[in-house]
Protein backbone atom coordinates (compact mmCIF):
# COMPACT_ATOMS: atom_id res chain seq x y z
CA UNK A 1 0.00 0.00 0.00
CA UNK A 2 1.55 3.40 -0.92
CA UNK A 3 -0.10 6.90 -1.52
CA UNK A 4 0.12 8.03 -5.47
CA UNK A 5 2.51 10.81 -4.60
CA UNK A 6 5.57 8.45 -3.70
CA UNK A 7 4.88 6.71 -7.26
CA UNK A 8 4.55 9.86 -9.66
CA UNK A 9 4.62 13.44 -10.33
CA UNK A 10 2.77 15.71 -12.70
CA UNK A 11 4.12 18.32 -14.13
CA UNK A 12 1.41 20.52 -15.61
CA UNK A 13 1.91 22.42 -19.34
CA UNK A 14 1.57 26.05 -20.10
CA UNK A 15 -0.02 27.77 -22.67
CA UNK A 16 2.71 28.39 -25.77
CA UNK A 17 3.20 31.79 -26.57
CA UNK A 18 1.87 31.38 -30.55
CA UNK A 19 1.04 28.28 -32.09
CA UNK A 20 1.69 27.93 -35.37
CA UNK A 21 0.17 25.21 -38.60
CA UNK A 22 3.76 24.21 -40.11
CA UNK A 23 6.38 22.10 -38.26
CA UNK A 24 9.90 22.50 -37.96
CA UNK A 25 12.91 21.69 -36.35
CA UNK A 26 12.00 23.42 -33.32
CA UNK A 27 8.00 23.28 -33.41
CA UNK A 28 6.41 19.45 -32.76
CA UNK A 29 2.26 19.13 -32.43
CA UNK A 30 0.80 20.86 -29.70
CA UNK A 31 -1.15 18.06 -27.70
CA UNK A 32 -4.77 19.85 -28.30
CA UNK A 33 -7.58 17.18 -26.76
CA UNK A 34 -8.67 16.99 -30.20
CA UNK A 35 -5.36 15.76 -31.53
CA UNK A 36 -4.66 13.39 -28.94
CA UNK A 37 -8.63 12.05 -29.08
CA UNK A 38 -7.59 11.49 -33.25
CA UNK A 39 -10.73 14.48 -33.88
CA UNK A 40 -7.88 15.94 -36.32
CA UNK A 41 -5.14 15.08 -37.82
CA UNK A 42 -3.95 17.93 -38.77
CA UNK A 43 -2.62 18.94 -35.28
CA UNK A 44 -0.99 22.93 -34.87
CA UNK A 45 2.38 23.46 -33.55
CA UNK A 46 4.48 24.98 -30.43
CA UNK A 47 7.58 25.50 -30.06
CA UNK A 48 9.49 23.40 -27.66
CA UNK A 49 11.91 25.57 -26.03
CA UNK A 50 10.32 26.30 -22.11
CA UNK A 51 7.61 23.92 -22.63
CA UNK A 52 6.59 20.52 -20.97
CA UNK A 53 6.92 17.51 -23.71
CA UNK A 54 5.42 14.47 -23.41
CA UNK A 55 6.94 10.99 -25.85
CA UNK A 56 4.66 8.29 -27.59
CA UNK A 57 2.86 6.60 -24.28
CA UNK A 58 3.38 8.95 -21.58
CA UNK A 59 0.14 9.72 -19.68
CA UNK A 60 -1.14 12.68 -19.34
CA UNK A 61 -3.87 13.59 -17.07
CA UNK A 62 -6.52 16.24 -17.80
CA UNK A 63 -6.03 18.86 -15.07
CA UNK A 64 -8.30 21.27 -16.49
CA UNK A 65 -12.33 21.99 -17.72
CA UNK A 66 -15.18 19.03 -18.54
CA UNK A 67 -13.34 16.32 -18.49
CA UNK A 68 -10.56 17.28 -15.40
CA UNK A 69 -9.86 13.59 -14.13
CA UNK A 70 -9.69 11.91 -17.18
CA UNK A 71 -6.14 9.65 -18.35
CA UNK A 72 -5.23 9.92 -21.72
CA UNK A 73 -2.02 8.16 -23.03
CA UNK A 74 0.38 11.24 -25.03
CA UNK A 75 1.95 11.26 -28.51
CA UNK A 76 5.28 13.01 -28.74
CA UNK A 77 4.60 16.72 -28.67
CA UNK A 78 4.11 20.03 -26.42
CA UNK A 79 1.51 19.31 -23.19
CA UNK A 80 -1.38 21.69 -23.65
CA UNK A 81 -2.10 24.01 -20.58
CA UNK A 82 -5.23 21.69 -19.68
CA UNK A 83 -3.45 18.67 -19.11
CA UNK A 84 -0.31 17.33 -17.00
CA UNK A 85 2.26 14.83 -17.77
CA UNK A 86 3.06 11.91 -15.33
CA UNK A 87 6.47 10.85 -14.68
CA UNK A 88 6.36 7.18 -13.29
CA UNK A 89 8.55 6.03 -10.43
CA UNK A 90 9.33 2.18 -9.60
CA UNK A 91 5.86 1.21 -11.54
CA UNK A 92 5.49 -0.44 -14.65
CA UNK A 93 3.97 2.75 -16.87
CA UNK A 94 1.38 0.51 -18.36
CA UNK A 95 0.05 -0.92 -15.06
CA UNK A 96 0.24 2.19 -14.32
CA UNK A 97 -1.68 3.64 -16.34
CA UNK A 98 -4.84 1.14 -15.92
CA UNK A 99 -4.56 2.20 -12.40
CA UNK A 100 -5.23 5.28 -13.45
CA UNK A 101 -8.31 4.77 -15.85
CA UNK A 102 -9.62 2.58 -12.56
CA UNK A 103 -8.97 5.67 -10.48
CA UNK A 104 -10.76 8.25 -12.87
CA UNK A 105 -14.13 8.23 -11.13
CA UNK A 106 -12.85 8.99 -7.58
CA UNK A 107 -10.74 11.79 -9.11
CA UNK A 108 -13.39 13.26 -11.46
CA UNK A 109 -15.75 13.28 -8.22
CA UNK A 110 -13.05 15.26 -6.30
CA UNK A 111 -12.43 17.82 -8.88
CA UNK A 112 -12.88 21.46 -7.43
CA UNK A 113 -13.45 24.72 -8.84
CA UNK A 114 -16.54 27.25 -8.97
CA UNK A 115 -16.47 27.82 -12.72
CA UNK A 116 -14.33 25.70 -14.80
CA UNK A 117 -13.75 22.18 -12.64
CA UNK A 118 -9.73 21.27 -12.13
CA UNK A 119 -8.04 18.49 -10.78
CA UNK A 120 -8.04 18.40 -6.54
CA UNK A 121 -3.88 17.82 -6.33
CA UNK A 122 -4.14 16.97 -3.02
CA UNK A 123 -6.18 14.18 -2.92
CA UNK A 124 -5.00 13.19 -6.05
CA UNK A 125 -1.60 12.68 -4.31
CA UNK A 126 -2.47 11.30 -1.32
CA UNK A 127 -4.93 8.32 -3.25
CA UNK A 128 -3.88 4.82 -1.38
CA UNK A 129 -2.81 2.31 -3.99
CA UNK A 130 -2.35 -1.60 -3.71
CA UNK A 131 0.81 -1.99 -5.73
CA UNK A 132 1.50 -5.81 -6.54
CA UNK A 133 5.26 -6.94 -7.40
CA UNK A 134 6.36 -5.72 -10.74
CA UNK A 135 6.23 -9.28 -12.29
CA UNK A 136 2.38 -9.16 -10.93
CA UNK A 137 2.26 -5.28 -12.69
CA UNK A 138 3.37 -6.98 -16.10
CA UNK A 139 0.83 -9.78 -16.59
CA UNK A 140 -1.73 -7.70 -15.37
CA UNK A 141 -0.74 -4.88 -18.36
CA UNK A 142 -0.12 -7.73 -20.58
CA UNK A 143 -3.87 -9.00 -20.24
CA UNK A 144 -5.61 -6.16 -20.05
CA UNK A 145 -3.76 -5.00 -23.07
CA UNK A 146 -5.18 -7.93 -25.01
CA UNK A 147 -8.06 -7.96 -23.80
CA UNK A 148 -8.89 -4.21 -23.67
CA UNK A 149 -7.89 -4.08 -27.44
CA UNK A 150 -10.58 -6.93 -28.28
CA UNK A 151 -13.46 -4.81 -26.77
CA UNK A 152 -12.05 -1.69 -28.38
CA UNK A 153 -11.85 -2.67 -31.44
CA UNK A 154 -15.65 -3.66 -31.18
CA UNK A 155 -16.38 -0.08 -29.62
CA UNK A 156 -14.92 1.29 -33.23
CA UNK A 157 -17.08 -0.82 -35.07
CA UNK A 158 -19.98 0.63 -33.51
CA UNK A 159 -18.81 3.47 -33.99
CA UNK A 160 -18.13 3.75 -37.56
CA UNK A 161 -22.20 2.12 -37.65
CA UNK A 162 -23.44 5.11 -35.67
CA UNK A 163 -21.75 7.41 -37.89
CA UNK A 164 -22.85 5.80 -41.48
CA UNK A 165 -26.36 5.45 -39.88
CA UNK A 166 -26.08 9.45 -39.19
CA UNK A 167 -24.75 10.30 -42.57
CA UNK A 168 -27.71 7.95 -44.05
CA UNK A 169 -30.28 9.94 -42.34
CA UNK A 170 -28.76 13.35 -43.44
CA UNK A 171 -29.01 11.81 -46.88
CA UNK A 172 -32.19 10.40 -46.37
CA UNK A 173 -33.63 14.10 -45.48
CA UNK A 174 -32.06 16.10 -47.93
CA UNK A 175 -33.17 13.83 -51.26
CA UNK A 176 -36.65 14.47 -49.88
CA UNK A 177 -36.72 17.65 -48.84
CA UNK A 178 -34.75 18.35 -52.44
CA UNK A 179 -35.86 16.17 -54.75
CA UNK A 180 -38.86 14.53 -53.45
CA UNK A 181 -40.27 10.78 -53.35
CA UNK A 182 -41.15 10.20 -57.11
CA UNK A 183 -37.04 9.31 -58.26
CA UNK A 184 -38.70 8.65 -61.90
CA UNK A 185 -39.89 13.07 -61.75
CA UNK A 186 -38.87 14.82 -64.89
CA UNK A 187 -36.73 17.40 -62.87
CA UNK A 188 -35.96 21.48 -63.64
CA UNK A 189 -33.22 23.66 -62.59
CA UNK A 190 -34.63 25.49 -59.79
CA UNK A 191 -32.47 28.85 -60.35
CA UNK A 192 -31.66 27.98 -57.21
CA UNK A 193 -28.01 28.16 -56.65
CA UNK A 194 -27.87 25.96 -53.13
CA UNK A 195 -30.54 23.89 -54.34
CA UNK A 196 -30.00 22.46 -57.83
CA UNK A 197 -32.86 20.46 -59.67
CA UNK A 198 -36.08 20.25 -57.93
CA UNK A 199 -39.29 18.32 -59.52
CA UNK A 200 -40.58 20.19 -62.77
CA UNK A 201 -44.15 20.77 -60.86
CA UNK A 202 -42.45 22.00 -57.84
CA UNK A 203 -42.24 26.11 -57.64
CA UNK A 204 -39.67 28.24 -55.66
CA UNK A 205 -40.34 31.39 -53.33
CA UNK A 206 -38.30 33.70 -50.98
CA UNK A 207 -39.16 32.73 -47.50
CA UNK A 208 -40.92 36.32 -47.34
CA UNK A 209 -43.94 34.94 -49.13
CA UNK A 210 -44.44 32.19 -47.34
CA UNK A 211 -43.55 33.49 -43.51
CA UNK A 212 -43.71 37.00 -41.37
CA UNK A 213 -41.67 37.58 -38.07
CA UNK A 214 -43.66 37.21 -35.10
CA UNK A 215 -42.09 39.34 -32.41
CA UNK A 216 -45.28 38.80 -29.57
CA UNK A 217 -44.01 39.78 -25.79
CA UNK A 218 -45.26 39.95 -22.09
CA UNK A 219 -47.15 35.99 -21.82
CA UNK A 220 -44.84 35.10 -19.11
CA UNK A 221 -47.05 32.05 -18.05
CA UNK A 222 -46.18 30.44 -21.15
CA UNK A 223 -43.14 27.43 -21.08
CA UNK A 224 -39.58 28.22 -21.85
CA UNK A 225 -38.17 27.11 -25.59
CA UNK A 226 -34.80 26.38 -26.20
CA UNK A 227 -33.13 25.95 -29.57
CA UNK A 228 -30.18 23.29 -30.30
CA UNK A 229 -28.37 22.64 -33.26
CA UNK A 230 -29.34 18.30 -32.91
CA UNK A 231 -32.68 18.92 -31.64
CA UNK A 232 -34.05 21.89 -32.77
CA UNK A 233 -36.85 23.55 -30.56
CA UNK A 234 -37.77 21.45 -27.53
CA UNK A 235 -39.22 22.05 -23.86
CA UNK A 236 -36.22 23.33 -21.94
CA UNK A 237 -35.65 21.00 -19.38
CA UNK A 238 -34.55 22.36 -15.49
CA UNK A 239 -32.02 20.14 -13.66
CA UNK A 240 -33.30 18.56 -10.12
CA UNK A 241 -30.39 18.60 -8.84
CA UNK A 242 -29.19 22.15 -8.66
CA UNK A 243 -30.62 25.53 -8.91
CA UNK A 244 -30.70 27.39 -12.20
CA UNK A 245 -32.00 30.91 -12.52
CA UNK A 246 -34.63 32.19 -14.95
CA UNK A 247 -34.90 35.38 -16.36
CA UNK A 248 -36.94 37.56 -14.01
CA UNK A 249 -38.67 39.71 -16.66
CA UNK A 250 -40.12 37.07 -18.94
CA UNK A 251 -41.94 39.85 -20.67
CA UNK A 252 -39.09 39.99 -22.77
CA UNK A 253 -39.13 36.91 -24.33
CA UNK A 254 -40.86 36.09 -27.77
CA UNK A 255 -43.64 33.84 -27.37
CA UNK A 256 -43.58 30.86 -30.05
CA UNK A 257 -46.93 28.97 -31.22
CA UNK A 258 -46.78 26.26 -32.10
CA UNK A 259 -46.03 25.08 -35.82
CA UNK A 260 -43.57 28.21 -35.87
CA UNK A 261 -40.19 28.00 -37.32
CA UNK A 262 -37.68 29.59 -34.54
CA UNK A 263 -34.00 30.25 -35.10
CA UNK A 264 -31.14 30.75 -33.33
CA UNK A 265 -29.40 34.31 -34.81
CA UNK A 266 -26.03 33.43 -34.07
CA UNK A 267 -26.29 29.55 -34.78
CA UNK A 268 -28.25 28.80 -37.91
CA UNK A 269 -25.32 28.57 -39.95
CA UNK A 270 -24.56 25.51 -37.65
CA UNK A 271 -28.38 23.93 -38.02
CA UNK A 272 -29.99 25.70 -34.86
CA UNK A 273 -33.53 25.55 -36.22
CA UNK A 274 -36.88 24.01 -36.22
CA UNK A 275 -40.56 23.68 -35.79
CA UNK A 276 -42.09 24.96 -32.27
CA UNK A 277 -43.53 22.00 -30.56
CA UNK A 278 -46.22 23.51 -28.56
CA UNK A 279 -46.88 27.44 -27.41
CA UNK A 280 -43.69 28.53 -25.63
CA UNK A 281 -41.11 31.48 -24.80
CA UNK A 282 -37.83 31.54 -26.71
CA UNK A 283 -34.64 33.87 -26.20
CA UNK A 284 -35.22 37.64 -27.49
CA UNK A 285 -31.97 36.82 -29.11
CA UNK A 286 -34.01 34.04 -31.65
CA UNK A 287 -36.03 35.04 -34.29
CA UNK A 288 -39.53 33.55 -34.32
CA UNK A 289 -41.35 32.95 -37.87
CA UNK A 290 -44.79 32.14 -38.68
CA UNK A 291 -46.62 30.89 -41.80
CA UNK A 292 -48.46 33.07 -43.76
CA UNK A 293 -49.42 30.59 -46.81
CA UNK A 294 -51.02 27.17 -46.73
CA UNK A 295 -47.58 25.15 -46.45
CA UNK A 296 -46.61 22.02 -43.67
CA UNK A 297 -44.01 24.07 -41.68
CA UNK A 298 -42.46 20.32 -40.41
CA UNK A 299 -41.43 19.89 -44.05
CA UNK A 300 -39.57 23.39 -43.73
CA UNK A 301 -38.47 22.44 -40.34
CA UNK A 302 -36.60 19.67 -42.14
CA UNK A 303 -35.30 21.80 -44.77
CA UNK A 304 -33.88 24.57 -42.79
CA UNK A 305 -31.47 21.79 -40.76
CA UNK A 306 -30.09 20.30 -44.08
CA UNK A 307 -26.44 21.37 -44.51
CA UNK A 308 -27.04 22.98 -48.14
CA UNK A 309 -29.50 25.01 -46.53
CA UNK A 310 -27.23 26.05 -43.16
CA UNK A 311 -24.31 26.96 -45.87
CA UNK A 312 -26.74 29.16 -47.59
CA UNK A 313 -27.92 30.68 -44.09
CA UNK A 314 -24.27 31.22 -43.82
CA UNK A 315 -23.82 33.56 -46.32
CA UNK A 316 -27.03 35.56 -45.77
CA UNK A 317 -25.02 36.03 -42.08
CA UNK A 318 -23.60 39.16 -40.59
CA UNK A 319 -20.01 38.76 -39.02
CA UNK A 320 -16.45 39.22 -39.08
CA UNK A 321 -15.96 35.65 -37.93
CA UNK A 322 -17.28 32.37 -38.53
CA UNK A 323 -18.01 31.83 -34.42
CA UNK A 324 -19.84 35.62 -34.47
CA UNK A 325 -22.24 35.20 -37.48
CA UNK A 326 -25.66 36.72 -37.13
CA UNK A 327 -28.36 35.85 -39.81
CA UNK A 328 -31.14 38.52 -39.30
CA UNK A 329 -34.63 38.05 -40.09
CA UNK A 330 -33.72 40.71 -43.10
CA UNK A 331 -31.50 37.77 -44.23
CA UNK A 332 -33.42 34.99 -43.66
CA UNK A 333 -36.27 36.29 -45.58
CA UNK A 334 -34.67 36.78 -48.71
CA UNK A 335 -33.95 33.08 -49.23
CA UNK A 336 -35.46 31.07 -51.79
CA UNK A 337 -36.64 27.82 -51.17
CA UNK A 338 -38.52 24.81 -53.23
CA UNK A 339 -42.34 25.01 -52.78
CA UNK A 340 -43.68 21.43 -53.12
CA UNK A 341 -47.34 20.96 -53.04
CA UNK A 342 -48.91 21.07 -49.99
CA UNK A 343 -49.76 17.17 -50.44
CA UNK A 344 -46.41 16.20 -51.62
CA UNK A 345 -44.80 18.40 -48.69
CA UNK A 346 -47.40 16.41 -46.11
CA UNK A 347 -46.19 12.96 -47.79
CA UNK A 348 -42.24 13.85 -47.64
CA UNK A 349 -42.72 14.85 -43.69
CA UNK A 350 -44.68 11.58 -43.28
CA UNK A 351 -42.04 9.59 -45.17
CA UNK A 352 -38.67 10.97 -43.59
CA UNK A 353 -40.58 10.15 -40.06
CA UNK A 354 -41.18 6.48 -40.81
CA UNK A 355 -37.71 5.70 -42.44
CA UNK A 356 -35.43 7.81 -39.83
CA UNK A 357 -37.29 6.48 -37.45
CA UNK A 358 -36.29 2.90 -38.46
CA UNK A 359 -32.75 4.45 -38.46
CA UNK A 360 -33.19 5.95 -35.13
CA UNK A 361 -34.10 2.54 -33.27
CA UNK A 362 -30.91 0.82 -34.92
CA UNK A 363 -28.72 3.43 -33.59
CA UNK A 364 -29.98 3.66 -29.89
CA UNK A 365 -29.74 -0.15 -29.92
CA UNK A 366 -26.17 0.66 -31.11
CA UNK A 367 -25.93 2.55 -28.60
CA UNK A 368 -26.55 0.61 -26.21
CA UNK A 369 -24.19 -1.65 -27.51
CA UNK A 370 -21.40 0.50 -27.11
CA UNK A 371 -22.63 1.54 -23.26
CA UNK A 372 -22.30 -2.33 -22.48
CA UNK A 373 -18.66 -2.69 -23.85
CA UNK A 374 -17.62 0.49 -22.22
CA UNK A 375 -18.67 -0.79 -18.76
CA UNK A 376 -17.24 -4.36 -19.77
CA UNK A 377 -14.07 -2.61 -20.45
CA UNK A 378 -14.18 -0.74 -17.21
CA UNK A 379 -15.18 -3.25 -14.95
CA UNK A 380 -12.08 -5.81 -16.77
CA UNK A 381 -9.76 -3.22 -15.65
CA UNK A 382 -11.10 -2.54 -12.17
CA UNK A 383 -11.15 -6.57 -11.70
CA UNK A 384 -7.45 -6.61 -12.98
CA UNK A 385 -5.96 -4.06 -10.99
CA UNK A 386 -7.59 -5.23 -7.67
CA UNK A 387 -6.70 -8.67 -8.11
CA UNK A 388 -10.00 -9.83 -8.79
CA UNK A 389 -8.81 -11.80 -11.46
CA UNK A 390 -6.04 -14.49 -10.70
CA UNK A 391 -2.63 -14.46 -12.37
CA UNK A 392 -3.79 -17.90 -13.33
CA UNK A 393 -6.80 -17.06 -14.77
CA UNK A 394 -5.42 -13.94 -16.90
CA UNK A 395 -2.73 -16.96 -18.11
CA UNK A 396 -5.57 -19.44 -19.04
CA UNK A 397 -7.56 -16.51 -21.02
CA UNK A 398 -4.24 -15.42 -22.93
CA UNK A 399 -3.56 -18.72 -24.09
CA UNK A 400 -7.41 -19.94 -24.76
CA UNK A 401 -7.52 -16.59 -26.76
CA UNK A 402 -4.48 -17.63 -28.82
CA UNK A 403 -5.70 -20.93 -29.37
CA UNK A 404 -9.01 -19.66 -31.02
């Protein structure tokens, strides 16, 4: 039994002075979360001179922000300010480092900080570990390295399913929304430039014609709207557990009926849009459309989130800055959009609920799936490094494994 302290330090990085998108000599990658989670490839660069480096299986530990707690093993490169690099002492680094990953939820629970959460280095240091000889430390690493890899490996694969099944349901929505359900259509050029062909007996308007801006106030009584980017408008939901504060002048706020299209201003280049559920309140800072012509706002709720439509939203935006664009209802209105027939717009609604529907039961079954191997794979560890699991038993599984 020995307290973590005695076994390693963690020496935290800084934030580089510039970073900079070539290497050279004196630059290497600058460990971003991003780069070292393999978001991006393409990783930016710091200079190494009075910065903390980390080498190719070092562990760093996430000091800082949402995730403060969390192991991740290091590439060669400059440690970001978030995150700390552990130097191992008389401990095999990769036992070591499934300690750790066992470890993470008693350190994420500790983490302190009003605003943005960090790492408690105290009790971090003074964590009691059971440290078993170092031959011990190597067959545990050894076995949890085989089998860790097995469940990973089936974690990707799920993966790569949830993200074909999302990129089928994009593509699902935006030949219906586009092109409509009849694939044998003679088709037109719509004039359109972000649109392309549309069906010959489809017409196009600016959004003007077909909606006004509703700017009603002062119905405080009314439910509080929220607007994401993945779910578009939806009942904002208040957490149990902890207090959060409303605005105390609800006067302010827009009132939405329902069958509205509402917008987030400074996010519906990124998709924040949709159809108002039910009568509600939505940020002053969201513009709030209703229909004035006999159309099936769902079907334009579909067609504002499709990414042809958020690039086009994009340039009818105000900003300096990609992160600071503003599309104004001045904007928005001048947009020109297909204008199926109300029937055909009723029957494209209907259809994209009944097939992404059969796409959204296969991936929350996924999932699940992937829920189940993450606990496998964090229960195998905890059962490893607590000795659980006999050294005989992890010998029997290696070789059983090999044999198969």
């Amino acid at each position: 039994m020995i307290r973590l302290k005695y076994i390693a330090n963690f020496q935290k990085g800084r934030i580089p002075p510039e970073l900079f998108s070539q290497p050279t000599p004196s630059r290497i990658p600058y460990l971003s979360m991003e780069y070292l989670r393999g978001q991006t490839t393409a990783p930016e660069y710091a200079e190494q001179e009075d910065s903390i480096i980390a080498n190719d299986g070092d562990m760093i530990l996430l000091w800082d922000g949402s995730n403060a707690g969390e192991f991740i093993k290091a590439k060669h490169g400059v440690v970001s300010s978030t995150g700390a690099v552990a130097s191992v002492l008389n401990v095999e680094s990769d036992f070591f480092f499934y300690l750790c990953k066992f470890l993470e939820p008693q350190i994420r629970a500790e983490t302190i900080g009003m605003g943005i959460p960090h790492v408690n280095g105290e009790f971090l240091g003074n964590l009691p570990l059971d440290i078993p000889p170092k031959s011990t430390q190597i067959e545990i690493a050894s076995y949890l390295d085989e089998q860790t890899a097995r469940i990973d490996t089936l974690i990707a694969a799920k993966q790569r399913l949830l993200n074909l099944l999302t990129e089928k349901r994009r593509a699902l929505i935006t030949q219906a929304v586009t092109k409509g359900l009849d694939s044998s259509v003679t088709m037109k050029n719509s004039g359109i430039p972000w649109l392309g062909e549309i069906p010959v007996h489809w017409e196009v308007s600016r959004l003007a014609w077909l909606f006004s801006e509703r700017d009603e106030r002062n119905q405080p009584d009314l439910p509080l709207l929220v607007v994401s980017i993945h779910h578009g408008v939806t009942l904002r939901e208040f957490s149990e557990e902890r207090i959060e504060q409303q605005a105390e002048d609800a006067s302010t706020y827009k009132v939405a009926r329902t069958g509205d299209i509402s917008f987030n201003k400074m996010r519906m280049w990124q998709g924040a849009v949709g159809r108002v559920p039910c009568d509600g309140l939505v940020s002053p800072d969201y513009v709030v459309a209703a229909s004035i012509a006999d159309i099936d706002t769902s079907y334009y709720g579909l067609l504002f989130k499709i990414p042809a439509f958020s690039a086009e939203s994009a340039k009818q935006s105000h900003g300096i800055v990609w992160d600071r664009l503003r599309l104004y209802w001045e904007g928005f209105r001048d947009i020109a959009v297909p204008v199926p027939p109300n029937q055909e717009q009723n029957a494209i609604v209907d259809y994209i609920e009944k097939e992404t529907g059969k796409i959204d039961l296969l991936r929350q079954a996924t999932e699940r799936t992937i829920k189940l191997l993450q606990e496998r794979h964090a229960a195998l560890i905890s059962d490893a490094v607590t000795g659980k699991i006999s050294i005989e038993s992890m010998g029997s599984t290696t070789e059983a494994s090999h044999e198969n």
